[in-house]
PDB file of N, CA and C in Angstrom:
ATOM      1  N   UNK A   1     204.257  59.365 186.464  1.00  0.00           N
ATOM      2  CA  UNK A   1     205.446  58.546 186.383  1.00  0.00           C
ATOM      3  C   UNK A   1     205.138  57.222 187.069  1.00  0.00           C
ATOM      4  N   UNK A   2     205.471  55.896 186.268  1.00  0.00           N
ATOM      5  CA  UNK A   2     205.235  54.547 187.097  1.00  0.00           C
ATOM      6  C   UNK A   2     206.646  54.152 187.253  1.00  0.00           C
ATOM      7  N   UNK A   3     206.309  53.190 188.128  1.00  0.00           N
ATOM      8  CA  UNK A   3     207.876  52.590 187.975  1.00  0.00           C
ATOM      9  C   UNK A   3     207.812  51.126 186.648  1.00  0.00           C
ATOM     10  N   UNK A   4     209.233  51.112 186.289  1.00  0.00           N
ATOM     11  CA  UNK A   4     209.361  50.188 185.238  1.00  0.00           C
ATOM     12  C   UNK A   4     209.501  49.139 185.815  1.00  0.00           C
ATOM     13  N   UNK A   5     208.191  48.337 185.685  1.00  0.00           N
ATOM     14  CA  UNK A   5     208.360  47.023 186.263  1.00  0.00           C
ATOM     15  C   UNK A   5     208.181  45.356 185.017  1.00  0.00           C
ATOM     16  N   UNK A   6     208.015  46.106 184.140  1.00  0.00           N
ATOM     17  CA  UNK A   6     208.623  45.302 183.000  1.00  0.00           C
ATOM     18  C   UNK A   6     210.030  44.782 182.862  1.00  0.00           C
ATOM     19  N   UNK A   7     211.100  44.936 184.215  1.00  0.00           N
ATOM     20  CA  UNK A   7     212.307  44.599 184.544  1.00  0.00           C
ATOM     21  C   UNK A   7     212.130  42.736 184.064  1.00  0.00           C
ATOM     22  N   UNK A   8     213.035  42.632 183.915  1.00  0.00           N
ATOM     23  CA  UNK A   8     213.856  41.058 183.898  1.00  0.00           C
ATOM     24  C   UNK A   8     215.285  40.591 184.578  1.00  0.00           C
ATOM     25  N   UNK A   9     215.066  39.107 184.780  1.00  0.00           N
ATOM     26  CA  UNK A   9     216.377  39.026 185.625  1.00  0.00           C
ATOM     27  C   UNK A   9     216.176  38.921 187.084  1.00  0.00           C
ATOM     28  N   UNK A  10     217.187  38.363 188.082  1.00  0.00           N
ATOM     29  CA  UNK A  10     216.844  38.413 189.096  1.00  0.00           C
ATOM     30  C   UNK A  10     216.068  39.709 189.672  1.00  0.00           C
ATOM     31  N   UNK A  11     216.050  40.683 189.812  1.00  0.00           N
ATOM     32  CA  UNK A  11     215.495  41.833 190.204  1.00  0.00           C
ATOM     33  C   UNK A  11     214.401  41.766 189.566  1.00  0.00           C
ATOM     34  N   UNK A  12     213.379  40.922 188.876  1.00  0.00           N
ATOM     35  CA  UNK A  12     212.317  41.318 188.425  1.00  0.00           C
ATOM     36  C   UNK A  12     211.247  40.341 189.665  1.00  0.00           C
ATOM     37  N   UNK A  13     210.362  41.359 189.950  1.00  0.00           N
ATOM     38  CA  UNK A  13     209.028  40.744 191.114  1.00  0.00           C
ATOM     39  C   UNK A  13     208.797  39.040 190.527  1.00  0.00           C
ATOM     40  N   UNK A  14     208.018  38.192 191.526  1.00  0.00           N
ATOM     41  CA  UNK A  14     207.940  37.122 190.731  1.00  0.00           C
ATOM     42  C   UNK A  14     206.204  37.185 190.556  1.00  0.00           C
ATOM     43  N   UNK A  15     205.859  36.762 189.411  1.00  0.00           N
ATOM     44  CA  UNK A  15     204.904  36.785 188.606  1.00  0.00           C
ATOM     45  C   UNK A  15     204.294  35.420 188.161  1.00  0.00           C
ATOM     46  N   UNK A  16     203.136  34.984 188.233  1.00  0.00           N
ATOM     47  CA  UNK A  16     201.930  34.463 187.178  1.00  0.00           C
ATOM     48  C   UNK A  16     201.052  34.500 186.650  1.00  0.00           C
ATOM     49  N   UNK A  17     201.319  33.575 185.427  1.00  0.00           N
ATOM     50  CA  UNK A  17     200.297  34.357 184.127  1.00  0.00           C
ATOM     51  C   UNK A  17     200.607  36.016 184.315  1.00  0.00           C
ATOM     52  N   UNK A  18     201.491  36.440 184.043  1.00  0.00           N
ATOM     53  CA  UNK A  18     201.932  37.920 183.718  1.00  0.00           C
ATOM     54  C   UNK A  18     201.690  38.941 185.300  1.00  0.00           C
ATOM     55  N   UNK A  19     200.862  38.059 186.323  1.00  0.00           N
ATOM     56  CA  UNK A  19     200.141  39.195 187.521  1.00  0.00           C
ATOM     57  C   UNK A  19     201.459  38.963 188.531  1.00  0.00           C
ATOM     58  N   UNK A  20     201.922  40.184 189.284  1.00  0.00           N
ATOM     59  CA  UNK A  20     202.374  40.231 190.284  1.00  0.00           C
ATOM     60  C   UNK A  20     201.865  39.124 191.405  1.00  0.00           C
ATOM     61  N   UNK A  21     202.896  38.668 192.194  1.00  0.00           N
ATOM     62  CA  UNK A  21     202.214  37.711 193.258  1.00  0.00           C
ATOM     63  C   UNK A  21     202.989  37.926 194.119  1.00  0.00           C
ATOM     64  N   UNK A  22     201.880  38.219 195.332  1.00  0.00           N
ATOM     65  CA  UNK A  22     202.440  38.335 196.703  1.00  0.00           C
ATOM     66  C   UNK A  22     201.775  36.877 197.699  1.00  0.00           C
ATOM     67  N   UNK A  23     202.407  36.496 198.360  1.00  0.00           N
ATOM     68  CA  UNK A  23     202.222  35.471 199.200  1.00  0.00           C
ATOM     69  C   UNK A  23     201.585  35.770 200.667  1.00  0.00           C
ATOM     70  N   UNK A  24     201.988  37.017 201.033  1.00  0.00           N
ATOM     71  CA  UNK A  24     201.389  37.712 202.484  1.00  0.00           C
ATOM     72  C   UNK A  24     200.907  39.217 202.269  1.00  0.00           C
ATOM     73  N   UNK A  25     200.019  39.375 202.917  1.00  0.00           N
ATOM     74  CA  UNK A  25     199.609  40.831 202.621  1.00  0.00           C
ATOM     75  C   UNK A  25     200.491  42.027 202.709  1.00  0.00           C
ATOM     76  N   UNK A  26     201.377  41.993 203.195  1.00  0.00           N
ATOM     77  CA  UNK A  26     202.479  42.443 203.897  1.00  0.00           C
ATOM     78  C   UNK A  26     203.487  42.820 202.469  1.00  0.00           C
ATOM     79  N   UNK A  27     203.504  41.917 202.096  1.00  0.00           N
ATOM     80  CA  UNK A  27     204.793  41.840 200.103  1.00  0.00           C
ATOM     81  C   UNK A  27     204.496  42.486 199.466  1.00  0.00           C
ATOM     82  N   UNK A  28     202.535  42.684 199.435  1.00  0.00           N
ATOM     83  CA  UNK A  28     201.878  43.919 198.242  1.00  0.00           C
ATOM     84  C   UNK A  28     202.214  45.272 198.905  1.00  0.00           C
ATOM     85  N   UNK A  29     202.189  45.167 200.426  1.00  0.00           N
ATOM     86  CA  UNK A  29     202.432  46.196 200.939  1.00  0.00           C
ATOM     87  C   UNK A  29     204.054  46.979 200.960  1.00  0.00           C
ATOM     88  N   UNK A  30     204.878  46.470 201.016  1.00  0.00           N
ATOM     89  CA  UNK A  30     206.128  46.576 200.669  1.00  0.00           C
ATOM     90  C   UNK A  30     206.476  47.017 199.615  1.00  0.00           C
ATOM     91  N   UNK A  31     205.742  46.275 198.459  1.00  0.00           N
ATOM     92  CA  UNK A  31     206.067  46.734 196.982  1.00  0.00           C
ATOM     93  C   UNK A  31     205.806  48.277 197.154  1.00  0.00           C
ATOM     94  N   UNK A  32     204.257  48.230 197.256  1.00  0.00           N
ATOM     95  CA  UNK A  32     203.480  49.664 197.027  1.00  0.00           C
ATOM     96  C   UNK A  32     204.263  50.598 197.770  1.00  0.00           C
ATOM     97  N   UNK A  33     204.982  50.653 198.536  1.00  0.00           N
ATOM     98  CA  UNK A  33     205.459  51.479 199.370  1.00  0.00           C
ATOM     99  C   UNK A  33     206.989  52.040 198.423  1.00  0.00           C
ATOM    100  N   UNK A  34     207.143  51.085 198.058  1.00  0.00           N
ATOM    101  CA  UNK A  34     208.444  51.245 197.264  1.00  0.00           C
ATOM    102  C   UNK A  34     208.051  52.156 195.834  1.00  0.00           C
ATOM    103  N   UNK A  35     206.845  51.674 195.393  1.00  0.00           N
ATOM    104  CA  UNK A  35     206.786  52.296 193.941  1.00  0.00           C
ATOM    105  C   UNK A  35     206.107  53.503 193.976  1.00  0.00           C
ATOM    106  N   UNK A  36     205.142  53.740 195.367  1.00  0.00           N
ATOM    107  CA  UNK A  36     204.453  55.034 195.808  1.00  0.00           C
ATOM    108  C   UNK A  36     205.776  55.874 196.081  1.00  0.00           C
ATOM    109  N   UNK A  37     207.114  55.733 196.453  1.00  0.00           N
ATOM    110  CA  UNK A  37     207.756  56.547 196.693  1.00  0.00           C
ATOM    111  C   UNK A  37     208.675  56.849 195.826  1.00  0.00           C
ATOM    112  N   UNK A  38     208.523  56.014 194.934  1.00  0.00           N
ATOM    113  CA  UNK A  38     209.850  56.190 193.558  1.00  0.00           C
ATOM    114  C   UNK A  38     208.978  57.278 192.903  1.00  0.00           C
ATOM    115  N   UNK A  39     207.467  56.736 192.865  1.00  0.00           N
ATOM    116  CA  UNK A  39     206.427  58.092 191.899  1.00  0.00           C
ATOM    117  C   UNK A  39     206.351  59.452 192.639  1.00  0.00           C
ATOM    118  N   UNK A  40     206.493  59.270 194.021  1.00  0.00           N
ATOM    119  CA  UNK A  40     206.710  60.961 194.878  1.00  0.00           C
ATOM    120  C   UNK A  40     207.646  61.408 194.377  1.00  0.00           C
ATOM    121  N   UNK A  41     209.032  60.458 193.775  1.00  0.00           N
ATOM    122  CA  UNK A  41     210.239  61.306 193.889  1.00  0.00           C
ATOM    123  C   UNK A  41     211.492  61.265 194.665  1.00  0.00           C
ATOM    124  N   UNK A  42     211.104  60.581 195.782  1.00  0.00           N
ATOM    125  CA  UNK A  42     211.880  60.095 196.966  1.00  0.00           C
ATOM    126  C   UNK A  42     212.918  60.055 196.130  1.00  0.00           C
ATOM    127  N   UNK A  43     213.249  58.533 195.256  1.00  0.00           N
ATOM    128  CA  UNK A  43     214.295  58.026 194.438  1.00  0.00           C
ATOM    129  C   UNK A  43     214.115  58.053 193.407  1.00  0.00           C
ATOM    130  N   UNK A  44     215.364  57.427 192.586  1.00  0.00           N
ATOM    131  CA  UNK A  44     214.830  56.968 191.346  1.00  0.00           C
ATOM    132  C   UNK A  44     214.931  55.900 190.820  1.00  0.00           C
ATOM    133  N   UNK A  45     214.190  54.912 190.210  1.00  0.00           N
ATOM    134  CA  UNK A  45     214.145  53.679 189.915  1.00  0.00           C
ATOM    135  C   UNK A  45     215.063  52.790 190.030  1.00  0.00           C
ATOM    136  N   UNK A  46     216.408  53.021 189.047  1.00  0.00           N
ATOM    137  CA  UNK A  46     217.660  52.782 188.591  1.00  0.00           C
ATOM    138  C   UNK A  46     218.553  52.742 190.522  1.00  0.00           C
ATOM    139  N   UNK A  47     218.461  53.536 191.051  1.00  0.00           N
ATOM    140  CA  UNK A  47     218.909  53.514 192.334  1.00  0.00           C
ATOM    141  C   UNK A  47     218.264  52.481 193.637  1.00  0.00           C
ATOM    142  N   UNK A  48     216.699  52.320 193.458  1.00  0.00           N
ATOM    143  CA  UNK A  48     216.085  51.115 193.529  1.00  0.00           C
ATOM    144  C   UNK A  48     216.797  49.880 193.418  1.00  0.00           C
ATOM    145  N   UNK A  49     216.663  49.984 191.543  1.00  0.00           N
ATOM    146  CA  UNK A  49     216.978  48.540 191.351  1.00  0.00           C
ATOM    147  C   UNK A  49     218.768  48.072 191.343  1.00  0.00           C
ATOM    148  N   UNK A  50     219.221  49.023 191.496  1.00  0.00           N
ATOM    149  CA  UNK A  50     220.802  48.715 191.959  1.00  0.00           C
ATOM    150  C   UNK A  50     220.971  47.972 193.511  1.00  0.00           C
ATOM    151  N   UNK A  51     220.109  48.479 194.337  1.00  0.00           N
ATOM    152  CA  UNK A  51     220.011  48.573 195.727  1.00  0.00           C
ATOM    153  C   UNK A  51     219.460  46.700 195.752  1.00  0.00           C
ATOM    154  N   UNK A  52     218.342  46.681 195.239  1.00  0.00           N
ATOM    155  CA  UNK A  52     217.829  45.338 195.290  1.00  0.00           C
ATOM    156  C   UNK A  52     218.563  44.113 194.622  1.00  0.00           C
ATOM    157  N   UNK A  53     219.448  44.521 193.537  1.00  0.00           N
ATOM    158  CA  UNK A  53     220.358  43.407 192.888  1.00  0.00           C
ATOM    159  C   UNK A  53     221.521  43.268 193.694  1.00  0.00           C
ATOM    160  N   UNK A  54     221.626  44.916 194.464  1.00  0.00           N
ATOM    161  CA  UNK A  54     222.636  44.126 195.823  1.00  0.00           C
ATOM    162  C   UNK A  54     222.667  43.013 196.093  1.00  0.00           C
ATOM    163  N   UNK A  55     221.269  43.533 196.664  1.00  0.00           N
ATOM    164  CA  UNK A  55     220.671  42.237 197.788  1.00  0.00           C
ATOM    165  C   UNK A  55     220.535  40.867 197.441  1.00  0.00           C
ATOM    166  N   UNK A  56     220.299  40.750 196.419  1.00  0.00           N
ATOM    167  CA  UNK A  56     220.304  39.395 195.740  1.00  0.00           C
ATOM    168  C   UNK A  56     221.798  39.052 195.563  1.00  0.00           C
ATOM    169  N   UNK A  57     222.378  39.580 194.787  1.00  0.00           N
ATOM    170  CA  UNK A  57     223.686  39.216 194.611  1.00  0.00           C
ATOM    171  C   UNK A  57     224.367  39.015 195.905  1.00  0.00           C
ATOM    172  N   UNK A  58     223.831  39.872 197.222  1.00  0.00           N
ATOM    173  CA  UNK A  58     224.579  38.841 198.466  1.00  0.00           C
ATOM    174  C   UNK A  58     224.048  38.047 199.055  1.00  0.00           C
ATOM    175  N   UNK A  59     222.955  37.766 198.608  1.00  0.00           N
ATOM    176  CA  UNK A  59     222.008  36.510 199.077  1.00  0.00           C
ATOM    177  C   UNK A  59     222.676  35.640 198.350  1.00  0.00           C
ATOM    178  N   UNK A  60     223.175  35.196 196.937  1.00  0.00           N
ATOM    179  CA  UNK A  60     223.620  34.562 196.181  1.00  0.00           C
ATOM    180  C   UNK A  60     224.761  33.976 196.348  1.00  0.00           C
ATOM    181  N   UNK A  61     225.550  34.911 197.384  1.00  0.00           N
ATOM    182  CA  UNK A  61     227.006  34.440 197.584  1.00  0.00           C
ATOM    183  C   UNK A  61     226.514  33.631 198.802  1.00  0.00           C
ATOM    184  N   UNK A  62     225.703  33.985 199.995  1.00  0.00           N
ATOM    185  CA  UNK A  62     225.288  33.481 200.856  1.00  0.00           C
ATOM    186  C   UNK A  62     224.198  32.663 201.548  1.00  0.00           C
ATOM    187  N   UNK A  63     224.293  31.946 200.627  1.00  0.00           N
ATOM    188  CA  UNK A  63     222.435  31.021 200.419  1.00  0.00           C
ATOM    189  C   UNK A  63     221.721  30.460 201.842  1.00  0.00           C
ATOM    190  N   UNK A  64     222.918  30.245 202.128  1.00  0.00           N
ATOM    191  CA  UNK A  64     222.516  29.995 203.908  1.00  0.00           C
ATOM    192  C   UNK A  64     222.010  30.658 204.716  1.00  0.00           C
ATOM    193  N   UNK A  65     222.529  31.762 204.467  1.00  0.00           N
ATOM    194  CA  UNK A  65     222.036  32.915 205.220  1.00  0.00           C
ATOM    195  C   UNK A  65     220.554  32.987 205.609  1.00  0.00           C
ATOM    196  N   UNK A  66     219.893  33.330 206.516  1.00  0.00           N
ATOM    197  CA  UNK A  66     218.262  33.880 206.646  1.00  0.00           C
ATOM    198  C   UNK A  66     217.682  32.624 206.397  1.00  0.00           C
ATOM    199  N   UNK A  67     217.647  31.291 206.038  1.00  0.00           N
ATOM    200  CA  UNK A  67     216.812  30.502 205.580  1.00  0.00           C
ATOM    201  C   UNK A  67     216.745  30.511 204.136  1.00  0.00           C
ATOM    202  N   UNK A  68     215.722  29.592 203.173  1.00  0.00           N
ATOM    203  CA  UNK A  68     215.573  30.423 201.963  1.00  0.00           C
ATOM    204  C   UNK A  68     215.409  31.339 201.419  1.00  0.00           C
ATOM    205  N   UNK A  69     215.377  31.647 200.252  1.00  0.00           N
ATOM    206  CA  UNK A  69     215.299  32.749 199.308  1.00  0.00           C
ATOM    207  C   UNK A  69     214.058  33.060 199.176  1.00  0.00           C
ATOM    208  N   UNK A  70     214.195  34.550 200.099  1.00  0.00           N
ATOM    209  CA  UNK A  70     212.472  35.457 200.037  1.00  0.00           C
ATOM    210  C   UNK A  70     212.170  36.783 199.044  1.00  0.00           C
ATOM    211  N   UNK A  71     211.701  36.731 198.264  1.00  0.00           N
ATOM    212  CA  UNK A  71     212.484  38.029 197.385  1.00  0.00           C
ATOM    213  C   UNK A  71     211.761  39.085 197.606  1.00  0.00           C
ATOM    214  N   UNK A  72     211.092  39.512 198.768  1.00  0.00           N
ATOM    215  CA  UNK A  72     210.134  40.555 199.181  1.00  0.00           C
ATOM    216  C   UNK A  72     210.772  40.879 200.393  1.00  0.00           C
ATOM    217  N   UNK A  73     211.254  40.146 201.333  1.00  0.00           N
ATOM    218  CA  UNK A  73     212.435  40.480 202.097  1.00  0.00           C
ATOM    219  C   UNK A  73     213.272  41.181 201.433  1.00  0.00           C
ATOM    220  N   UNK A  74     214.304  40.841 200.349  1.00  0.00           N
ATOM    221  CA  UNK A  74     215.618  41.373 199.711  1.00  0.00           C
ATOM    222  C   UNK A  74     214.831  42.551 199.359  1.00  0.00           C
ATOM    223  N   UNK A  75     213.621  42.691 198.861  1.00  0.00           N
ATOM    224  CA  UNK A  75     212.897  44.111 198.370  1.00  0.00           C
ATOM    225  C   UNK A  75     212.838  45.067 199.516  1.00  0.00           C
ATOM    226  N   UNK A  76     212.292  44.633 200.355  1.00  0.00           N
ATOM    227  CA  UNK A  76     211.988  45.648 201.722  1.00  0.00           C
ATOM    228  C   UNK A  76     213.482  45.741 202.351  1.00  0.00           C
ATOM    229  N   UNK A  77     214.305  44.843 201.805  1.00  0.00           N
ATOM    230  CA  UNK A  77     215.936  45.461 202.441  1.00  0.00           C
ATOM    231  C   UNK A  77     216.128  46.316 202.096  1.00  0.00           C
ATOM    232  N   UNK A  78     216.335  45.952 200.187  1.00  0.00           N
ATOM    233  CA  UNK A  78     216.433  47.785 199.677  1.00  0.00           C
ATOM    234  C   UNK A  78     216.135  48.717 199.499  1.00  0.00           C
ATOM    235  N   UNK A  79     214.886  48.505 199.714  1.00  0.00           N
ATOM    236  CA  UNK A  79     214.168  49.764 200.010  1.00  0.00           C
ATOM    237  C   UNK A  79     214.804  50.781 201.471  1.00  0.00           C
ATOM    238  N   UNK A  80     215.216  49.520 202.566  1.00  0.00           N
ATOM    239  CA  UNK A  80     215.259  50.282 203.839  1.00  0.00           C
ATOM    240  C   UNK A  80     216.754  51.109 203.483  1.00  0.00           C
ATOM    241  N   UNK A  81     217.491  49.871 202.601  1.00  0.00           N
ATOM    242  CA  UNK A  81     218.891  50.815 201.786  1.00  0.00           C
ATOM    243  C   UNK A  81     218.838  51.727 201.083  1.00  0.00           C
ATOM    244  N   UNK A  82     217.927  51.722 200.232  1.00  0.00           N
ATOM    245  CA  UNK A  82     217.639  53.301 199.678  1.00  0.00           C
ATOM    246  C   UNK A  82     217.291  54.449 200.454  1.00  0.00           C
ATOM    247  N   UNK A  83     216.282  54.306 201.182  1.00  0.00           N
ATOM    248  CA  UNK A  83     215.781  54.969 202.741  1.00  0.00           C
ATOM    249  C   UNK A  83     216.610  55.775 203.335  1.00  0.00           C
ATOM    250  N   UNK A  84     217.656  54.512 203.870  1.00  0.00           N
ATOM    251  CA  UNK A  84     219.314  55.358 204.778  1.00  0.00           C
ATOM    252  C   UNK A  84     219.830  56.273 204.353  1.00  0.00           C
ATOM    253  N   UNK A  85     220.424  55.467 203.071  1.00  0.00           N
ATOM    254  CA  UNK A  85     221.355  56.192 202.270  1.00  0.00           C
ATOM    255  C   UNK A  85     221.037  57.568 201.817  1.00  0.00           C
ATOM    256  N   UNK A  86     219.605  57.833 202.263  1.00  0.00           N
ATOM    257  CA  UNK A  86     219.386  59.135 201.413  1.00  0.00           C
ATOM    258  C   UNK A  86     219.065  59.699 202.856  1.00  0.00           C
ATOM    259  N   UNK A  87     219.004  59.360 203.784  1.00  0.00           N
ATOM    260  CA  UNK A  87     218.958  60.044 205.219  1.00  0.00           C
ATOM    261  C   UNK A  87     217.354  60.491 205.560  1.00  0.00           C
ATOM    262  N   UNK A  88     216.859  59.345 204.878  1.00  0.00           N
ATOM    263  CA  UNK A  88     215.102  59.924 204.848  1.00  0.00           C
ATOM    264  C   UNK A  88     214.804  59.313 206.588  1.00  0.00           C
ATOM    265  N   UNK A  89     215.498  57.926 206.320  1.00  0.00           N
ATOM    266  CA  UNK A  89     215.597  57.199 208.099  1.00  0.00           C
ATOM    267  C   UNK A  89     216.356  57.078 209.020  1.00  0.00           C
ATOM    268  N   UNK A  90     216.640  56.857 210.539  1.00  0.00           N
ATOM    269  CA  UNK A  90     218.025  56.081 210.004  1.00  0.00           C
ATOM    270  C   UNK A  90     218.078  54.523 210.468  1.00  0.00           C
ATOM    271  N   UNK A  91     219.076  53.274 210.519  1.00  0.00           N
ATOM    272  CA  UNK A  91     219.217  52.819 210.748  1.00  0.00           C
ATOM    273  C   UNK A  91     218.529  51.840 212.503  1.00  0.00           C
ATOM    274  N   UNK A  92     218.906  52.784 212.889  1.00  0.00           N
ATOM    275  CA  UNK A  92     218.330  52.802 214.027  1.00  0.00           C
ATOM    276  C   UNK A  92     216.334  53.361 214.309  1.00  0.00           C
ATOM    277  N   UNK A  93     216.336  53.784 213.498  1.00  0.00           N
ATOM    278  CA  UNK A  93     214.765  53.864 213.791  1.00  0.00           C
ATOM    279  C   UNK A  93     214.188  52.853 213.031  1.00  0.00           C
ATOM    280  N   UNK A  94     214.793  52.330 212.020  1.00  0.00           N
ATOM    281  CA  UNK A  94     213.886  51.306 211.781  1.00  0.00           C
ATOM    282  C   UNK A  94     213.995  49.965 212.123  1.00  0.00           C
ATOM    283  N   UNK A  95     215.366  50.053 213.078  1.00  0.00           N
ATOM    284  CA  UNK A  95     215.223  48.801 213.880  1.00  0.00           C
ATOM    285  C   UNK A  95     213.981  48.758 214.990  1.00  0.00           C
ATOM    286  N   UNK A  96     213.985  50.302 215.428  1.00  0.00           N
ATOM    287  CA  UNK A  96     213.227  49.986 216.813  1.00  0.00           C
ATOM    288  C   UNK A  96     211.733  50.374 216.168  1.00  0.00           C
ATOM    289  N   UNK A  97     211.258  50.230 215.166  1.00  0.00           N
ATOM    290  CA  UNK A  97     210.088  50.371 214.228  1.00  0.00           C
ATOM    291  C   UNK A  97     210.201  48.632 214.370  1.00  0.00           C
ATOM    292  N   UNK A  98     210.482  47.896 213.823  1.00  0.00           N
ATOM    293  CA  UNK A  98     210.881  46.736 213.292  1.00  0.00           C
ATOM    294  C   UNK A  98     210.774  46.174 214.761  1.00  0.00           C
ATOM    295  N   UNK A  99     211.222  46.464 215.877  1.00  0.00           N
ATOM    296  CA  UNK A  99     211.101  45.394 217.049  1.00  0.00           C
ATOM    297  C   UNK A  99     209.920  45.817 217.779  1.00  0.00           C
ATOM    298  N   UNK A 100     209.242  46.915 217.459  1.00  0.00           N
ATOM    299  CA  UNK A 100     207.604  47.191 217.749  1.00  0.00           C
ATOM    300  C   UNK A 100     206.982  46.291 217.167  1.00  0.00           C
ATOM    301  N   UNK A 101     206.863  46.222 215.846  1.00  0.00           N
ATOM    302  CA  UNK A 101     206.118  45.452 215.118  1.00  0.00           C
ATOM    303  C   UNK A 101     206.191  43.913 215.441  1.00  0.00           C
ATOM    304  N   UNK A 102     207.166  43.340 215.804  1.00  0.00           N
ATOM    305  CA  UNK A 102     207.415  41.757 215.958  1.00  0.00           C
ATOM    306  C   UNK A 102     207.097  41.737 217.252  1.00  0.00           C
ATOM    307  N   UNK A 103     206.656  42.976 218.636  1.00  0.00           N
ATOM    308  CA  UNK A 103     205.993  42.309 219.637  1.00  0.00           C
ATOM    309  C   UNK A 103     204.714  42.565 219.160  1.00  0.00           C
ATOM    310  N   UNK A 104     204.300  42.355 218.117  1.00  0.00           N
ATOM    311  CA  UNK A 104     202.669  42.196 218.099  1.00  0.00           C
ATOM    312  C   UNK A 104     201.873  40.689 217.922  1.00  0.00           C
ATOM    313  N   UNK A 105     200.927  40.606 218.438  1.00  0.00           N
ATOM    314  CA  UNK A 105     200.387  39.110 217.941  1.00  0.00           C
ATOM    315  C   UNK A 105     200.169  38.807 216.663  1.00  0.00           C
ATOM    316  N   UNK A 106     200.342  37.996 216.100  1.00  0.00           N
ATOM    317  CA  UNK A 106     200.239  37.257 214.780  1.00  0.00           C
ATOM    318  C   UNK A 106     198.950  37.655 214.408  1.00  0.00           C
ATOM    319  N   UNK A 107     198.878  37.845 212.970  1.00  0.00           N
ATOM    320  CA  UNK A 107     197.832  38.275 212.035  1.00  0.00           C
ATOM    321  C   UNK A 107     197.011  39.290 212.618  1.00  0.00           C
ATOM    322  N   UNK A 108     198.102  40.224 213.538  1.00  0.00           N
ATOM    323  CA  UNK A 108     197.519  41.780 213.857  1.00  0.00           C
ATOM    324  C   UNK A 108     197.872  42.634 212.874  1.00  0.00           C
ATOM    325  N   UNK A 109     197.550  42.698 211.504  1.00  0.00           N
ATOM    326  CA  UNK A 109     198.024  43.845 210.802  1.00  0.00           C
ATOM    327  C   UNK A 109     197.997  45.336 211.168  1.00  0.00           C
ATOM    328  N   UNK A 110     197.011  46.025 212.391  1.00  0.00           N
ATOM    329  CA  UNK A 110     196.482  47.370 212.309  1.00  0.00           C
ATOM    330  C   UNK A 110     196.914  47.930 213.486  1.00  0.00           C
ATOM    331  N   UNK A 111     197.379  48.680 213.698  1.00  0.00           N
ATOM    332  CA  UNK A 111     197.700  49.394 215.406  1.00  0.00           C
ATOM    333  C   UNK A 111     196.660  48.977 216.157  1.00  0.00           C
ATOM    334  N   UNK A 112     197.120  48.872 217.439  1.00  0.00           N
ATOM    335  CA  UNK A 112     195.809  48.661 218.555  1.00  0.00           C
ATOM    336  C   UNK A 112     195.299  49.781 218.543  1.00  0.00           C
ATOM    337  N   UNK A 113     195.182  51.120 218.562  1.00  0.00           N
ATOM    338  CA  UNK A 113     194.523  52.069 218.698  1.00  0.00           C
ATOM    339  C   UNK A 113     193.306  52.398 217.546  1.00  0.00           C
ATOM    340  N   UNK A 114     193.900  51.890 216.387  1.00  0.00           N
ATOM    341  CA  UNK A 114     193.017  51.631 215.131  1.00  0.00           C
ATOM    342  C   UNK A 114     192.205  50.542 215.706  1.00  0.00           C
ATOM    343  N   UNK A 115     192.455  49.262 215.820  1.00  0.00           N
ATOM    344  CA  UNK A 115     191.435  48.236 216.037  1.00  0.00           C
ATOM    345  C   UNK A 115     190.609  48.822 217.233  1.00  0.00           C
ATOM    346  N   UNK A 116     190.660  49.544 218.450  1.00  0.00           N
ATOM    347  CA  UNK A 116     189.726  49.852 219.208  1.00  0.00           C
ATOM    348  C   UNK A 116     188.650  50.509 218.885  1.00  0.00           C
ATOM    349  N   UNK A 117     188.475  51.186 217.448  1.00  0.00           N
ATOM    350  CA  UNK A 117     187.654  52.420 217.365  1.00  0.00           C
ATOM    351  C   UNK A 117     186.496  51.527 216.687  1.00  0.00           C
TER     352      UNK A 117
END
């Protein structure tokens, strides 16, 4: 099972010349995480992409909000909304996941315990 990413419309990834494009290593990583878990089963697509047109659609009302328009952010939102809602996380752990990660130094992608070995 893949996910249908032949989508159109705001909810569709942004693309050139037909290839997915991520801007930080981090966006491919986000995606994959999302579509590795729609293919486990976790969710299902349609519940995905409801979750992510949320997000856009309240980014849309609120343009101000966050700075500009990041659409790998609004992705990794809904994903973390799909996540909750199904009680796989909760709320709270992935804040304090999320404020681990931002005390790390810049362009540390790997745990310190990984980089020591």
């Amino acid at each position: 099972m893949t996910a249908p990413l032949d989508i159109e419309g705001p909810a569709a990834p942004p693309r050139a010349n037909g290839e997915l494009v991520f801007a930080e290593p981090w966006e491919g990583r986000a995606f994959a995480m999302a579509v590795t878990l729609y293919e486990a089963g976790a969710f299902t697509w349609p519940r995905f992409q409801a979750a992510l047109i949320a997000r856009i659609a309240a980014r849309e009302t609120a343009p101000t909000q966050d700075g500009p328009y990041h659409y790998y952010r609004l992705w990794l939102a809904a994903l973390e909304d799909v996540l909750v809602g199904l009680c796989v996380v909760s709320t709270e752990e992935l804040n304090a996941r999320a404020h681990v990660l931002t005390q790390r130094l810049p362009g540390h992608d790997h745990d310190r315990d990984i980089e020591s070995l």
